[in-house]
C-alpha atoms as a PDB file:
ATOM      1  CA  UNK A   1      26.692 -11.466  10.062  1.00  0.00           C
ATOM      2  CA  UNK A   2      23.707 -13.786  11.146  1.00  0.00           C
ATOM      3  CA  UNK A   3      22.297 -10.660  13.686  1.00  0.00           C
ATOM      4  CA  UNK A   4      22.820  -8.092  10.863  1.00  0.00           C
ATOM      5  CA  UNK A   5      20.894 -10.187   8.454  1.00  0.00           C
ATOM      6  CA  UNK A   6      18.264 -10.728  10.878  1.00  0.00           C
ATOM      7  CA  UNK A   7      17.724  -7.508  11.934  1.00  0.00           C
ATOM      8  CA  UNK A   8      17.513  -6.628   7.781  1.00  0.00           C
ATOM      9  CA  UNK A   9      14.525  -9.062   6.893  1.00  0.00           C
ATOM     10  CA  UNK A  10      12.724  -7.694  10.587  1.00  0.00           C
ATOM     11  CA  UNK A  11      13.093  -3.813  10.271  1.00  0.00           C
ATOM     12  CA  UNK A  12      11.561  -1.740   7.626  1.00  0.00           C
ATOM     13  CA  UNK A  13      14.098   0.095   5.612  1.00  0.00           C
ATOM     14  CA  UNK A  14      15.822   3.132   7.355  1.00  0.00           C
ATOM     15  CA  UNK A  15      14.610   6.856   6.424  1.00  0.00           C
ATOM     16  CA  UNK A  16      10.535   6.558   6.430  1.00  0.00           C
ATOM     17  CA  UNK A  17       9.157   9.519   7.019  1.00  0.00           C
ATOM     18  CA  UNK A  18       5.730   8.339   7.854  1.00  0.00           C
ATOM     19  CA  UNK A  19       4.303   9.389  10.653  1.00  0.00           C
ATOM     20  CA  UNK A  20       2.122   7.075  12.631  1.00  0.00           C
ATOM     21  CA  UNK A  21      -1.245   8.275  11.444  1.00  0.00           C
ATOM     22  CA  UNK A  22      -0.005   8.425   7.781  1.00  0.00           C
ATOM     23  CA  UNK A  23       1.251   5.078   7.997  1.00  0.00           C
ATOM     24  CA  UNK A  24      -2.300   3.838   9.403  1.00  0.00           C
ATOM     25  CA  UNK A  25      -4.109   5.610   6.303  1.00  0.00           C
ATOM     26  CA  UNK A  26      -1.609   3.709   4.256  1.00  0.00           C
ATOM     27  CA  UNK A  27      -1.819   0.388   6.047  1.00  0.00           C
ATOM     28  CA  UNK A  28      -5.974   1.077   5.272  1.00  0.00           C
ATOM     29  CA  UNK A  29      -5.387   1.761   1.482  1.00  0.00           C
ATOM     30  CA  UNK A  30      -2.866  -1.233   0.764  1.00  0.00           C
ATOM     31  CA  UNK A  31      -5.122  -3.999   2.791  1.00  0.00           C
ATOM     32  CA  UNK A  32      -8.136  -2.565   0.927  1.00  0.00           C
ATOM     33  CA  UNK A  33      -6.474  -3.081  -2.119  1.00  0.00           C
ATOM     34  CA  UNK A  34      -5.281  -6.332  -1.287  1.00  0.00           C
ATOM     35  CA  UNK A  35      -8.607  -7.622   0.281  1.00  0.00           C
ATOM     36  CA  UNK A  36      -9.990  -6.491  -2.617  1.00  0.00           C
ATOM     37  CA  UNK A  37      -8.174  -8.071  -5.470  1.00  0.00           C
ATOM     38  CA  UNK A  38      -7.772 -10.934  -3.066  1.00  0.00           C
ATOM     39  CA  UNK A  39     -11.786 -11.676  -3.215  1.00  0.00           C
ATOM     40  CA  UNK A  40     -12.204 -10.580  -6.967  1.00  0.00           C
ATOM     41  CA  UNK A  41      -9.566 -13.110  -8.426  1.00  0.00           C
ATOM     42  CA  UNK A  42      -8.877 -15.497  -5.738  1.00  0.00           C
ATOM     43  CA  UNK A  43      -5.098 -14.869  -5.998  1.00  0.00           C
ATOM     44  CA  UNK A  44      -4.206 -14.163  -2.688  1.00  0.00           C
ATOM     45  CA  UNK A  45      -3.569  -9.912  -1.061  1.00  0.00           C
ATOM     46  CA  UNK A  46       0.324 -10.943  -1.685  1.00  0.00           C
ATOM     47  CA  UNK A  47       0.728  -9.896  -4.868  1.00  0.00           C
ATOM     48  CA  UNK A  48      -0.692  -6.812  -4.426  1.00  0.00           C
ATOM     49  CA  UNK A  49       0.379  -6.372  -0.850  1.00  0.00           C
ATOM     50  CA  UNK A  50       3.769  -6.568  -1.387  1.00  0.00           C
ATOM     51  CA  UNK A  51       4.725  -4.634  -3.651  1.00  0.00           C
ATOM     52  CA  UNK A  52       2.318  -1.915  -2.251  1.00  0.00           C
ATOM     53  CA  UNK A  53       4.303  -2.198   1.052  1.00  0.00           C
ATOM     54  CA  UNK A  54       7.518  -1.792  -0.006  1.00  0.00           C
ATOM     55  CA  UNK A  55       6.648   1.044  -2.301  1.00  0.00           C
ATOM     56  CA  UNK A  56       4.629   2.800   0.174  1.00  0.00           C
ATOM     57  CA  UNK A  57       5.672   2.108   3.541  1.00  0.00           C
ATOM     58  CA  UNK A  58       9.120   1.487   2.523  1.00  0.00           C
ATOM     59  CA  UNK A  59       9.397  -1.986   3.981  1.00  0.00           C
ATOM     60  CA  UNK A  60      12.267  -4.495   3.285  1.00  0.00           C
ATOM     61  CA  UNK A  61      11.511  -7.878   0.851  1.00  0.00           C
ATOM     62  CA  UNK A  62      11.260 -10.031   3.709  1.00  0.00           C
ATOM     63  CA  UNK A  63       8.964  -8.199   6.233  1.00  0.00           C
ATOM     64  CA  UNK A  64       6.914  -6.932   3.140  1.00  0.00           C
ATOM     65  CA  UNK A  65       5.797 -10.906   2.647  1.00  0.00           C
ATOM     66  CA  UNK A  66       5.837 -11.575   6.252  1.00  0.00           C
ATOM     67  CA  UNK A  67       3.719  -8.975   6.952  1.00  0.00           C
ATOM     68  CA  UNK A  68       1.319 -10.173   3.764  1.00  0.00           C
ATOM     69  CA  UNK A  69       1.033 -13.379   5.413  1.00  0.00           C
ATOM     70  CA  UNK A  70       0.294 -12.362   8.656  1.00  0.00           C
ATOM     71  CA  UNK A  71      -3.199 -10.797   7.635  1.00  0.00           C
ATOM     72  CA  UNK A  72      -4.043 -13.482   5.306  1.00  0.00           C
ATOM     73  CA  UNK A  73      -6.153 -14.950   8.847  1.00  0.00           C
ATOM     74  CA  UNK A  74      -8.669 -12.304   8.637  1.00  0.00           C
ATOM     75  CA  UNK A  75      -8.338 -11.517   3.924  1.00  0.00           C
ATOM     76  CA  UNK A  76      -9.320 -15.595   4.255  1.00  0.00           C
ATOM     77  CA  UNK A  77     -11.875 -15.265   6.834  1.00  0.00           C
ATOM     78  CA  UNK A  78     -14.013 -12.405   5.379  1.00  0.00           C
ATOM     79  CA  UNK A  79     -13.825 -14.302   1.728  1.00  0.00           C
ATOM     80  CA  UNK A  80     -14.664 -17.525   3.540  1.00  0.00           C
ATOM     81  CA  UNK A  81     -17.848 -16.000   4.815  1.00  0.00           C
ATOM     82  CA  UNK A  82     -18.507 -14.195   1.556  1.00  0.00           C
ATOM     83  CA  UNK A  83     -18.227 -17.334  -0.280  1.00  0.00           C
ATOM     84  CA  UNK A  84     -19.644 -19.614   2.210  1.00  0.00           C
ATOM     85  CA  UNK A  85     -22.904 -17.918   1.968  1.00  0.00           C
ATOM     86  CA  UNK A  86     -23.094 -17.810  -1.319  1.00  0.00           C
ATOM     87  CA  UNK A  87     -22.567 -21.558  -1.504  1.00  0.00           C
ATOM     88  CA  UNK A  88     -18.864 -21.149  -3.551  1.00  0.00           C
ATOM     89  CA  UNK A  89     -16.700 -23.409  -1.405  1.00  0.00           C
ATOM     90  CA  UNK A  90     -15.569 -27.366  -1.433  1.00  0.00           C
ATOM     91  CA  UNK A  91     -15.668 -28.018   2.559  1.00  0.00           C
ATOM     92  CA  UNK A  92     -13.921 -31.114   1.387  1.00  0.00           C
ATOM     93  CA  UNK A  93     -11.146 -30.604  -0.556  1.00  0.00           C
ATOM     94  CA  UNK A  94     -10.259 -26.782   1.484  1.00  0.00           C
ATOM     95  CA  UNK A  95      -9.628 -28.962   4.228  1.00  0.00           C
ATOM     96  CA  UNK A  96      -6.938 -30.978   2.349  1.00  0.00           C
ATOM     97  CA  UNK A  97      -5.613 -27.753   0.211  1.00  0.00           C
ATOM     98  CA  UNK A  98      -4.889 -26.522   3.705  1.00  0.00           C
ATOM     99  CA  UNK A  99      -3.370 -28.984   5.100  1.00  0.00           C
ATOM    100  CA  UNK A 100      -0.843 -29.080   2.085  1.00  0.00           C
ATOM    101  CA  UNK A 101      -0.973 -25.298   1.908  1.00  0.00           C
ATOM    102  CA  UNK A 102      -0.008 -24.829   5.987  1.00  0.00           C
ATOM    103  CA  UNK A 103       2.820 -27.344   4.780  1.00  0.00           C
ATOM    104  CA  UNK A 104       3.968 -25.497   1.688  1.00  0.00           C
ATOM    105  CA  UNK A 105       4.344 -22.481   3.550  1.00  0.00           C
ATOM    106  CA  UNK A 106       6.371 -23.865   6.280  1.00  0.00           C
ATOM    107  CA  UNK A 107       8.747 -24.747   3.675  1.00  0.00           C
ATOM    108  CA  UNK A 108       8.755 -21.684   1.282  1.00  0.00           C
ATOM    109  CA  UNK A 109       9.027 -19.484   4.512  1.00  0.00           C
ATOM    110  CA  UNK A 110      12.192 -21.604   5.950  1.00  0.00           C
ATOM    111  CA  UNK A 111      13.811 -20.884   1.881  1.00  0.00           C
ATOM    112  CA  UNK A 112      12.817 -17.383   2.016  1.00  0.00           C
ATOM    113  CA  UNK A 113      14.850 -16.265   5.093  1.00  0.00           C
ATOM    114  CA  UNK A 114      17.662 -17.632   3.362  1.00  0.00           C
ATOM    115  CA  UNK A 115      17.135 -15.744   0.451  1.00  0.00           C
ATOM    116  CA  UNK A 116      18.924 -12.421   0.074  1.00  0.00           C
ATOM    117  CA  UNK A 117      16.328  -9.324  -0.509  1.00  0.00           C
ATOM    118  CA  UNK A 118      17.253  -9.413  -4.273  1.00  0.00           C
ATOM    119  CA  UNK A 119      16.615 -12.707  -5.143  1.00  0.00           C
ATOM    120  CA  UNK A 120      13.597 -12.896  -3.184  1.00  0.00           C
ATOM    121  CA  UNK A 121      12.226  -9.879  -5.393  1.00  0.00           C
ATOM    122  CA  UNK A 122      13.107 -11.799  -8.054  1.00  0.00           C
ATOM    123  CA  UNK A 123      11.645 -14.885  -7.460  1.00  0.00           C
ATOM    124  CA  UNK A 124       8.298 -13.054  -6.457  1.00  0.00           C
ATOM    125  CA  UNK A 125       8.955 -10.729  -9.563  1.00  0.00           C
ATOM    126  CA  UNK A 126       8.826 -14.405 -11.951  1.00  0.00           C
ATOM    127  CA  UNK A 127       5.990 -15.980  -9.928  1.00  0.00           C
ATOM    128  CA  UNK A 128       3.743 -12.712 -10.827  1.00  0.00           C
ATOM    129  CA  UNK A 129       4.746 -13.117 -14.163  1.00  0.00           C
ATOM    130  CA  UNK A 130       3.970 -16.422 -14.675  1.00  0.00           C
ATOM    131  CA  UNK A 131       0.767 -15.955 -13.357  1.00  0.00           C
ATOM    132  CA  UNK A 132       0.201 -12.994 -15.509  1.00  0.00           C
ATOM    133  CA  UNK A 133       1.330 -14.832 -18.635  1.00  0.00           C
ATOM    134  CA  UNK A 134      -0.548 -17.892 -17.809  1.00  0.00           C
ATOM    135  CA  UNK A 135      -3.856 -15.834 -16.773  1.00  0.00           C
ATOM    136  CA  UNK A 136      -3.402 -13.869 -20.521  1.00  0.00           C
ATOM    137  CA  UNK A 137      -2.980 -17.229 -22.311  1.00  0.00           C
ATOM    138  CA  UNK A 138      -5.781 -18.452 -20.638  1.00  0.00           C
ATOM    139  CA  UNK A 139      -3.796 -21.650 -19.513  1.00  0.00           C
END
């Protein structure tokens, strides 16, 4: 049971019919979008990422957010020279947002592996609305 669920959250879903160069193009396209939105409203590549990941590339819940995270190294790094130069960044306080952020991950990654691929759709589904809501409310 453990193995199967493993191998579920690490393997894209069965029956892509990508090829390797179409998935590249793809890859392209989705961490454009992501970088892009990413820099424009600060958000974070995730919430476009993922959903653009599993829609496109036909990845599972969990290695759609995985693989989100996984590029947020260089998303961060191009937006931290962006806004670096332009003089848009508290050296300060980033260094104590990521400490607590490197922490908060830790823990929401070690509670998503346990979450089935519904729920965690779910959960992402009601943070994006929040957000949204919150954003339109202006709150």
């Amino acid at each position: 049971m453990i193995a199967r669920r493993a191998r579920a959250i690490i393997a894209p879903k069965r029956g892509s019919t990508l090829t390797a160069q179409e998935q590249s193009r793809a890859g392209i396209f989705i961490g454009i979008a992501g970088g892009f939105f990413s820099g424009l409203t600060g958000v974070g590549g995730g919430a476009i990422m993922v959903p653009l990941l599993r829609r496109f590339l036909g990845m599972s819940q969990h290695l759609a957010h995985g693989t989100s995270l996984a590029i947020v190294i260089f998303v961060g790094s191009a937006g931290i020279i962006s806004y670096g130069i332009s003089g848009n960044i508290d050296w300060s306080l980033g260094l104590w947002l990521g400490i607590g952020g490197a922490l908060g991950a830790y823990f929401g990654v070690v509670t998503m592996v346990k979450l089935a691929p519904r729920s965690l759709q779910l959960v992402f589904g009601l943070f994006l609305l929040t957000v949204a809501t919150r954003m339109f409310l202006g709150v």
